[in-house]
Protein backbone atom coordinates (compact mmCIF):
# COMPACT_ATOMS: atom_id res chain seq x y z
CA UNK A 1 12.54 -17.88 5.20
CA UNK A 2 14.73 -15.71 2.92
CA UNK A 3 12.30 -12.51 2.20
CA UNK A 4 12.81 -10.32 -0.99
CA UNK A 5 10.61 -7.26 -0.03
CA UNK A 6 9.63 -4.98 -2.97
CA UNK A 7 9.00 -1.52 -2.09
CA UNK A 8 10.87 -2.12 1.30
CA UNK A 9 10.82 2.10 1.23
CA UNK A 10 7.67 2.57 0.50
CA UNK A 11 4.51 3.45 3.38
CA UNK A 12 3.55 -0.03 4.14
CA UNK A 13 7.01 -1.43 3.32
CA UNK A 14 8.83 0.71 5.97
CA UNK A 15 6.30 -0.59 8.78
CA UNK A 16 6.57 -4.01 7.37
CA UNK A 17 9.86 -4.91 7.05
CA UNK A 18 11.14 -4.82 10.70
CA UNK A 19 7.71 -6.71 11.84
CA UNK A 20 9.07 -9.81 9.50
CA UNK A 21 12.49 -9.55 10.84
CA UNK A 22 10.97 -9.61 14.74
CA UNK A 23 9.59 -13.05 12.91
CA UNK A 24 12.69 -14.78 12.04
CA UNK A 25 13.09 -13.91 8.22
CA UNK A 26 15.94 -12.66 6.75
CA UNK A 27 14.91 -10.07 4.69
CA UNK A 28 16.54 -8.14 1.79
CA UNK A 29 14.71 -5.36 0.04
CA UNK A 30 14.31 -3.92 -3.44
CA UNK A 31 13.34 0.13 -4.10
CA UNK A 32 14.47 2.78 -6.55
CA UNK A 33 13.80 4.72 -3.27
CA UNK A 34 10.99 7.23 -5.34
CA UNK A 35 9.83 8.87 -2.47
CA UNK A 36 13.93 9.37 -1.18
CA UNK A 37 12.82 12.67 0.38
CA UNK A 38 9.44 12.12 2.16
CA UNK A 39 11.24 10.53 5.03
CA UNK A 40 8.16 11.19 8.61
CA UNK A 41 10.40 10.83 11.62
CA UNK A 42 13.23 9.00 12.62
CA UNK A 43 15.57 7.41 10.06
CA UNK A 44 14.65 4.82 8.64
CA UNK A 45 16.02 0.77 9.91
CA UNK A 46 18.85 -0.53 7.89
CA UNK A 47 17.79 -3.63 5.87
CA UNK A 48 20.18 -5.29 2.66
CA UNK A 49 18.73 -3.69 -0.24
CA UNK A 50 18.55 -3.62 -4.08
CA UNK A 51 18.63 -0.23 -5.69
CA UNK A 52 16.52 -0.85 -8.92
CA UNK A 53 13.11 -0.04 -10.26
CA UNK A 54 11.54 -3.20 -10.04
CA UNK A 55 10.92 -3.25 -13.47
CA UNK A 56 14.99 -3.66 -13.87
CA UNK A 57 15.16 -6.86 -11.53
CA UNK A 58 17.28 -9.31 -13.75
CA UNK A 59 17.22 -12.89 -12.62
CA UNK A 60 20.38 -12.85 -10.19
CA UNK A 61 18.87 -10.11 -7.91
CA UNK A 62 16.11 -12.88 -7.32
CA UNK A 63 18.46 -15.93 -6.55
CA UNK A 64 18.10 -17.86 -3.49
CA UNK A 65 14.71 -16.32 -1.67
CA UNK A 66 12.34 -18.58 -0.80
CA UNK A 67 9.64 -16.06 -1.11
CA UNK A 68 8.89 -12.78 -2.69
CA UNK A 69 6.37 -10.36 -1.19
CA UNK A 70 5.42 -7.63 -4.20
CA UNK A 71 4.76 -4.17 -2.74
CA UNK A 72 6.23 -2.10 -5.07
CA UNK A 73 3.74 0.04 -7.54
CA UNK A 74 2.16 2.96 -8.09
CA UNK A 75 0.59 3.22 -4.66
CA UNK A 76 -2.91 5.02 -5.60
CA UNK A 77 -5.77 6.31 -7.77
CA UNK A 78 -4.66 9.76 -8.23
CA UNK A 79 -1.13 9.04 -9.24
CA UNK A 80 -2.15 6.22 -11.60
CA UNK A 81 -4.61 8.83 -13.42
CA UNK A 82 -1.18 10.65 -13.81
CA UNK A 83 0.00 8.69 -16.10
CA UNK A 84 -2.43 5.27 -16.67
CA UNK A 85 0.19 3.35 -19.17
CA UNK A 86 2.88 4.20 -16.90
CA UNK A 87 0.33 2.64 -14.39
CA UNK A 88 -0.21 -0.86 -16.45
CA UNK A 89 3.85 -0.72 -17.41
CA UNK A 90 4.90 -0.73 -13.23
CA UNK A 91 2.55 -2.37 -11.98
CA UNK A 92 0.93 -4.42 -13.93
CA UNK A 93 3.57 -5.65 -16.75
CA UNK A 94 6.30 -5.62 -14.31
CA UNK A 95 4.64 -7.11 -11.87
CA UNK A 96 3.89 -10.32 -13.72
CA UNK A 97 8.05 -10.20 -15.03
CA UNK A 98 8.64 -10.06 -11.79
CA UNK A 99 6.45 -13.29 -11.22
CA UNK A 100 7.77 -14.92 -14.02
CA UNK A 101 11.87 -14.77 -13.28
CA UNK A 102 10.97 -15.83 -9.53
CA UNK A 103 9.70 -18.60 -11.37
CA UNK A 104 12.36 -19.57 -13.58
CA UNK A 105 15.29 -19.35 -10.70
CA UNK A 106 13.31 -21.37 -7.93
CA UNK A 107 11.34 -18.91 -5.74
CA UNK A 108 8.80 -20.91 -4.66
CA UNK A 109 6.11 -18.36 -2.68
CA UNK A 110 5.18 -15.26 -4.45
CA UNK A 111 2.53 -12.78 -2.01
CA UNK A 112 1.21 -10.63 -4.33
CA UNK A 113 -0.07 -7.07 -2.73
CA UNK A 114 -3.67 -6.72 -4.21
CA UNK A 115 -6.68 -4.52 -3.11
CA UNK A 116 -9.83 -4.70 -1.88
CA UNK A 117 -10.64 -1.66 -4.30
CA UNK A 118 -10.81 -5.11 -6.88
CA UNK A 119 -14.45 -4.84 -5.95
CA UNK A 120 -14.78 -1.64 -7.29
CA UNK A 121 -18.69 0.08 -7.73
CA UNK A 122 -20.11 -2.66 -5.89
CA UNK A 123 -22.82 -1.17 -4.02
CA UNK A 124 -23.75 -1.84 -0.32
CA UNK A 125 -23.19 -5.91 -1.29
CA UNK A 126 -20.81 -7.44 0.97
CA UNK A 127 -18.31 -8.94 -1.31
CA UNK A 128 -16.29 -11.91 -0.63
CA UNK A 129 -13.34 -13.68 -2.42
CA UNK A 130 -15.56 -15.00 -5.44
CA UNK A 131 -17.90 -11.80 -5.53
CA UNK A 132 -17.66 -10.00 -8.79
CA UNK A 133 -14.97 -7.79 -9.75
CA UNK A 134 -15.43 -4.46 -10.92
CA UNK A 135 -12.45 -1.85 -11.12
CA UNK A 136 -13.23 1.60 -12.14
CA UNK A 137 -9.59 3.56 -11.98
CA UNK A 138 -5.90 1.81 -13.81
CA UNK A 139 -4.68 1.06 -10.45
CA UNK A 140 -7.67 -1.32 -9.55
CA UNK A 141 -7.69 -2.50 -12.92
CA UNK A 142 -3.89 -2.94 -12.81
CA UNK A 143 -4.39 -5.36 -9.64
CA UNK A 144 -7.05 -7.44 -10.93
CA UNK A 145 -4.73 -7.82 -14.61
CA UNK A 146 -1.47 -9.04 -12.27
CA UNK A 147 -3.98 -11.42 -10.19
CA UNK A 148 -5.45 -12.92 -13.43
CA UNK A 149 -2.03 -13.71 -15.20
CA UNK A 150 0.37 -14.95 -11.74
CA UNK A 151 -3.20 -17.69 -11.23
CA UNK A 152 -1.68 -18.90 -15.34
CA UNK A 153 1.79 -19.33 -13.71
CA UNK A 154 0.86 -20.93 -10.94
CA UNK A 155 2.28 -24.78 -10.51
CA UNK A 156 3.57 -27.02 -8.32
CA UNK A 157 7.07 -25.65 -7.76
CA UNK A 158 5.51 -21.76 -7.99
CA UNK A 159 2.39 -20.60 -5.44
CA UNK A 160 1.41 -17.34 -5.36
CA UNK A 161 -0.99 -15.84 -3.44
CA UNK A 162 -3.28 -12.40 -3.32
CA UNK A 163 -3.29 -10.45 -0.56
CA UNK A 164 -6.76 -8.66 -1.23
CA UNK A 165 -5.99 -5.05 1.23
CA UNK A 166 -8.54 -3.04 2.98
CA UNK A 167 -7.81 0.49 2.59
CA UNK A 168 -4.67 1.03 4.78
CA UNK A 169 -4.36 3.41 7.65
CA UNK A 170 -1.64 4.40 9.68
CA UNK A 171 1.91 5.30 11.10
CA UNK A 172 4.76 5.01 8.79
CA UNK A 173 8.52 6.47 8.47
CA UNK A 174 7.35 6.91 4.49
CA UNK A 175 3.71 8.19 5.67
CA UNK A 176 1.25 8.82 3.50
CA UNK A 177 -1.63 11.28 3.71
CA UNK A 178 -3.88 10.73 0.86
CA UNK A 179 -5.32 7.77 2.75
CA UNK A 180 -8.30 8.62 3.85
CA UNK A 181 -8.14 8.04 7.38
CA UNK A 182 -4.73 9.96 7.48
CA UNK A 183 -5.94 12.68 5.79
CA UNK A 184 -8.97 13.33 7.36
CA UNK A 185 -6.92 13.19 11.02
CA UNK A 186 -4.33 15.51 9.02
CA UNK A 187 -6.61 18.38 8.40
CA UNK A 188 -8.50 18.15 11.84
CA UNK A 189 -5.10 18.35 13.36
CA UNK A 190 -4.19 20.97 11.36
CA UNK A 191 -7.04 23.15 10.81
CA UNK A 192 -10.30 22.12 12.91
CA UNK A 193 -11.66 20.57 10.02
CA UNK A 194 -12.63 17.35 9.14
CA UNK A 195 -12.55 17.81 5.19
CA UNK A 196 -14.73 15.61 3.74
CA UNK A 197 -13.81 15.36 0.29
CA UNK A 198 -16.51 12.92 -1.20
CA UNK A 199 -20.41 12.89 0.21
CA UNK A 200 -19.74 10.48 2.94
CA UNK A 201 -21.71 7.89 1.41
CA UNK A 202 -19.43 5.41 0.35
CA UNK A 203 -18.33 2.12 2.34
CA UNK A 204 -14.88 1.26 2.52
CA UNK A 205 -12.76 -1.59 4.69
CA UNK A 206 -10.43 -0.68 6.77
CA UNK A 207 -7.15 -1.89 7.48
CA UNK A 208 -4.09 -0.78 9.56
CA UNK A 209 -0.50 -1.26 8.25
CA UNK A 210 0.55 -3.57 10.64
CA UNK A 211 -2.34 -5.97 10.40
CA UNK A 212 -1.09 -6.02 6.74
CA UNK A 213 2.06 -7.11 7.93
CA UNK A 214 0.97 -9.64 10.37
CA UNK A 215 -0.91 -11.37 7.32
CA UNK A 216 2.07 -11.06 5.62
CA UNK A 217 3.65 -13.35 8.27
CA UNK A 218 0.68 -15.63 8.17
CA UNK A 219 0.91 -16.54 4.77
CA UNK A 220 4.32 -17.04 4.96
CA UNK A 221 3.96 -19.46 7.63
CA UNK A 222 1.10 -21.45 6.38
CA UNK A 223 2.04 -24.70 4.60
CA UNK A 224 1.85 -24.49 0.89
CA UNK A 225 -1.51 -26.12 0.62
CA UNK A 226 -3.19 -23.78 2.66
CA UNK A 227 -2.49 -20.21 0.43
CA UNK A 228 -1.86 -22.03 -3.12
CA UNK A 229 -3.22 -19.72 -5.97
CA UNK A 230 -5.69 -18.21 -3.23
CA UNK A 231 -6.84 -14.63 -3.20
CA UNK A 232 -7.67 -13.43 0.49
CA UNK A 233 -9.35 -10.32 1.76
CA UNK A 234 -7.07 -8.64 4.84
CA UNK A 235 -9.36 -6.94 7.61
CA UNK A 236 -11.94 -7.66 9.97
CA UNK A 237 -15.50 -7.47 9.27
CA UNK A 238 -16.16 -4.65 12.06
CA UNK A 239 -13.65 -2.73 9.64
CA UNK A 240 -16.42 -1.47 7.15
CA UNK A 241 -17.48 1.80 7.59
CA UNK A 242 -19.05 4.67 5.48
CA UNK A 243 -16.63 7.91 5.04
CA UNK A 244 -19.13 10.08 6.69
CA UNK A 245 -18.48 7.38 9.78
CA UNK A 246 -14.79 7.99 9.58
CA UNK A 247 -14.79 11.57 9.84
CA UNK A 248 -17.23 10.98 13.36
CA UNK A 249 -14.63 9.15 14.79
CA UNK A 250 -12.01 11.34 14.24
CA UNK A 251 -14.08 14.29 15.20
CA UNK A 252 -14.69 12.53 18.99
CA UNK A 253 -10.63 11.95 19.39
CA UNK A 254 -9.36 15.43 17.77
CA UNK A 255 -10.01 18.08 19.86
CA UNK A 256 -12.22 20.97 18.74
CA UNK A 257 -12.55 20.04 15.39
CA UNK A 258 -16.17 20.20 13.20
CA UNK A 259 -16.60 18.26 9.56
CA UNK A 260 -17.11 19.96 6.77
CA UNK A 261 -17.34 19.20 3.22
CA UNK A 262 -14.55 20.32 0.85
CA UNK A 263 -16.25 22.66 -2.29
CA UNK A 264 -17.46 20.50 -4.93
CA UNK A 265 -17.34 17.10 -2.72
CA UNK A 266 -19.20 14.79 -5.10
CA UNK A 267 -20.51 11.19 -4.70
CA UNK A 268 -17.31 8.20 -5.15
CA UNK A 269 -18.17 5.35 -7.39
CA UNK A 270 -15.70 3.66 -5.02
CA UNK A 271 -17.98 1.56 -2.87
CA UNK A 272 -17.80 -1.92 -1.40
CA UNK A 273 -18.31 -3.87 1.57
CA UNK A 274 -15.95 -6.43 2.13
CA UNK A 275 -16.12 -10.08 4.34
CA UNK A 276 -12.96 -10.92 5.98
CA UNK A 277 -14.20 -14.59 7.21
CA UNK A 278 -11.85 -16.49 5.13
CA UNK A 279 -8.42 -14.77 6.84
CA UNK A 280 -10.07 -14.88 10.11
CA UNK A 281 -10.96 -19.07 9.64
CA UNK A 282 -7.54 -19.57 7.88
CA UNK A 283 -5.34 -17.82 10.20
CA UNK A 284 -7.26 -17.68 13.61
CA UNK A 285 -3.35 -17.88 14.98
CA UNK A 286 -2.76 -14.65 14.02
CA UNK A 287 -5.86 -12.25 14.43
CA UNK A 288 -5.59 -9.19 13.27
CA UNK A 289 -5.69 -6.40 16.16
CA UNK A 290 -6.37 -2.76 14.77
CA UNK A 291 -9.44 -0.55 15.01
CA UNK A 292 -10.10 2.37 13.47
CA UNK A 293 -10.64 4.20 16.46
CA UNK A 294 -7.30 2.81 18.01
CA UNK A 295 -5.94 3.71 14.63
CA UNK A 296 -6.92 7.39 14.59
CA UNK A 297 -5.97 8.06 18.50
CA UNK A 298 -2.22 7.01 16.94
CA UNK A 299 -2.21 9.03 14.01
CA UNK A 300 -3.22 11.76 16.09
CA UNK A 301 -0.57 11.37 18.79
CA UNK A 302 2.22 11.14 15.91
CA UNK A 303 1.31 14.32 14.74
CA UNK A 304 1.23 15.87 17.25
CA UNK A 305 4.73 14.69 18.02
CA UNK A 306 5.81 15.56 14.60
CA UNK A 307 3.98 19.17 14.90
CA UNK A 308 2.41 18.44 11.43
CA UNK A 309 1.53 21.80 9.50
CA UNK A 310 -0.86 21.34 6.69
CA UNK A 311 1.58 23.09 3.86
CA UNK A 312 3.68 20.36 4.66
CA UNK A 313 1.49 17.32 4.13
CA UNK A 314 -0.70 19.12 1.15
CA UNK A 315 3.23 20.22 -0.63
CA UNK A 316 5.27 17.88 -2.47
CA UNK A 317 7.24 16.28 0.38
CA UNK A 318 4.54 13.88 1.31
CA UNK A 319 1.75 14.32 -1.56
CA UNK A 320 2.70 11.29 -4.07
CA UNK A 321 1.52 13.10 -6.99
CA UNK A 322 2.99 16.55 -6.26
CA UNK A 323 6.23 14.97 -5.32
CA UNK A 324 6.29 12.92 -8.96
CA UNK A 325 5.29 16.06 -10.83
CA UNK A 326 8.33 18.17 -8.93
CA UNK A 327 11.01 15.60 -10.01
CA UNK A 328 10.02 15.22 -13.30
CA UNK A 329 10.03 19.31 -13.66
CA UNK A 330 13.71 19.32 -12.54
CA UNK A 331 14.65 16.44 -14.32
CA UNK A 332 15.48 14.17 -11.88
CA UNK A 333 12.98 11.48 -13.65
CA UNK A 334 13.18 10.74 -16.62
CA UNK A 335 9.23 10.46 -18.36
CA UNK A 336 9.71 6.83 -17.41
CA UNK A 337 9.67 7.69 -13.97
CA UNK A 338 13.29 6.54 -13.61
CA UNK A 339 15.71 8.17 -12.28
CA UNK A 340 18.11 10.45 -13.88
CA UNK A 341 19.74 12.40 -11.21
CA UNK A 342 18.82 11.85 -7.61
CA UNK A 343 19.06 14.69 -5.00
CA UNK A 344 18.02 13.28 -1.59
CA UNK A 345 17.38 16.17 1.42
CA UNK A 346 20.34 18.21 2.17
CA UNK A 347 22.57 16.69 -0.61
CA UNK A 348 23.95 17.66 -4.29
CA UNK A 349 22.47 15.45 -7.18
CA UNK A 350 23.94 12.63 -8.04
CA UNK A 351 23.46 9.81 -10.63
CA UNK A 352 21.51 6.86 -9.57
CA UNK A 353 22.69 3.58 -11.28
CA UNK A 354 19.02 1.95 -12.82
């Protein structure tokens, strides 16, 4: 297939992009390339790319894919309290414009990037595909809006799909480290603490980046029939853990580390137990492979690799919010969050054509 990959630069994008190329699709990408400095490691693959907020994309960008997988958003909680409009405008409103032009020029698959966090305050219920949705912060909310309207557009000609995600872990050349997993292997790394910035308590799935990515490929495979207007939940049912069960593990792979619980850790209302039978009976040909365990021993590794210092992953190179706040204080966004001047590491600003 011809792939158009929104947020191609962003943390799961980066992993995912070269897995669906190993697969036989041609991919081409589409970024405004946000998070231009908060390159972790090597440089980053070349792929044929669009430079454009995604809430640009004009019909011609679109002609000619056969599918569209829709990454690109404001990635978390914290960064869509920034600004929760801004939140419904990216990804919410543009999502669904994005949805629509596919539409109108002849893209025929659209894999929408959703989120088990759908499920919301849920309790210790396991929740599958028709359990009850409850979103408590604008990006949740924003995921559940886009899955309600692209399910109206849906036809014979147009099929899109939701790709319901498990809380994503791992290594990425865009990394992120407000994940929980990452973070909590971040400051044992860093500082013999396992900072526990909630009470523990509350269950989350767990998925790693390129189990994402190898459901991405399943659904692309899978006849038309199969994924039609379907939401699915991506992990494995062993994946649910409490927080409090998160920071064990990484506490038995970091050495001489000890959890503790950050000042004024509070209870989450973020809590849900997800089933994951539906991927595993629809796409038993490609399991997914990741534990969290496995997971943590190669977050660990890659740091210490990178010789990761906390100022670095707790300053604005990495931290999404910090990083948004700094280039709107310089100017460099405009209150739109697009850009007006772009100054990538080690290089004079320059304009960046919308």
């Amino acid at each position: 297939m011809r792939v158009l990959v929104t947020g191609n630069k962003g943390y799961i994008g980066t992993a995912m992009v070269p897995m669906l190329q190993e697969a036989g699709h041609e991919v081409v990408g589409l970024d405004s390339d946000l998070y231009c400095n908060s390159l972790y490691g090597p440089k980053l693959d070349q792929v044929i790319e669009i430079t454009k907020d995604v809430r640009d994309a004009e019909k011609d960008d679109l002609k000619g894919f056969d599918a569209i997988v829709h990454l690109a958003g404001l990635s978390n909680d914290s960064l869509g309290d920034l600004n929760p409009e801004l939140t419904y405008d990216i990804n919410y409103h543009a999502s669904i414009r994005l949805a629509e032009i596919s539409k109108a020029v002849g893209v025929s698959r659209f894999v929408f990037a959703s989120s088990c966090s759908n499920y919301g305050a849920a309790g210790d219920d396991i929740k599958d595909e028709n359990g009850e949705l409850n979103p408590i912060t604008p990006y949740a909310i924003s995921k559940v809006l886009v899955e309600r309207d692209l399910r109206g557009l849906a036809d014979d000609s147009f099929s899109p799909v939701f790709m319901r995600n498990a809380t994503a872990y791992g290594v990425s050349p865009k990394m992120r480290f407000d994940l929980v997993v990452n973070n909590l292997t971040a400051w044992a790394y860093t500082t013999g603490q396992v900072l526990l910035k909630s009470d523990g308590k509350p269950w989350r799935p767990l998925v790693h980046i390129e189990d994402i990515s190898r459901a991405v490929i399943a659904v692309l495979d899978a006849p038309k029939e199969a994924i039609h207007n379907q939401a699915i939940n991506i992990g494995m049912d062993s994946e649910n853990y409490q927080i409090f069960q998160l920071a064990e593990f990484v506490k038995s792979i970091v050495p001489n580390c000890e959890i503790k619980f950050a000042e004024g850790a509070e209870p989450d209302q973020r809590n849900y137990r997800v089933t994951f039978a539906k991927y595993r009976q629809m796409f038993s040909k490609y399991p997914l492979r990741w534990t969290v365990s496995r997971g943590i021993r190669q977050i660990y590794d890659s740091y210490r690799t990178f010789g990761l210092q906390k100022d670095v992953y707790e300053g604005p190179k990495y931290k999404r919010v910090a990083q948004i706040k700094q280039l709107l204080s310089t100017g460099q966004l405009d209150e739109t969050l697009r850009w007006r001047t772009r100054r990538d590491a080690g290089t004079q600003a320059q304009p960046v054509s919308a």
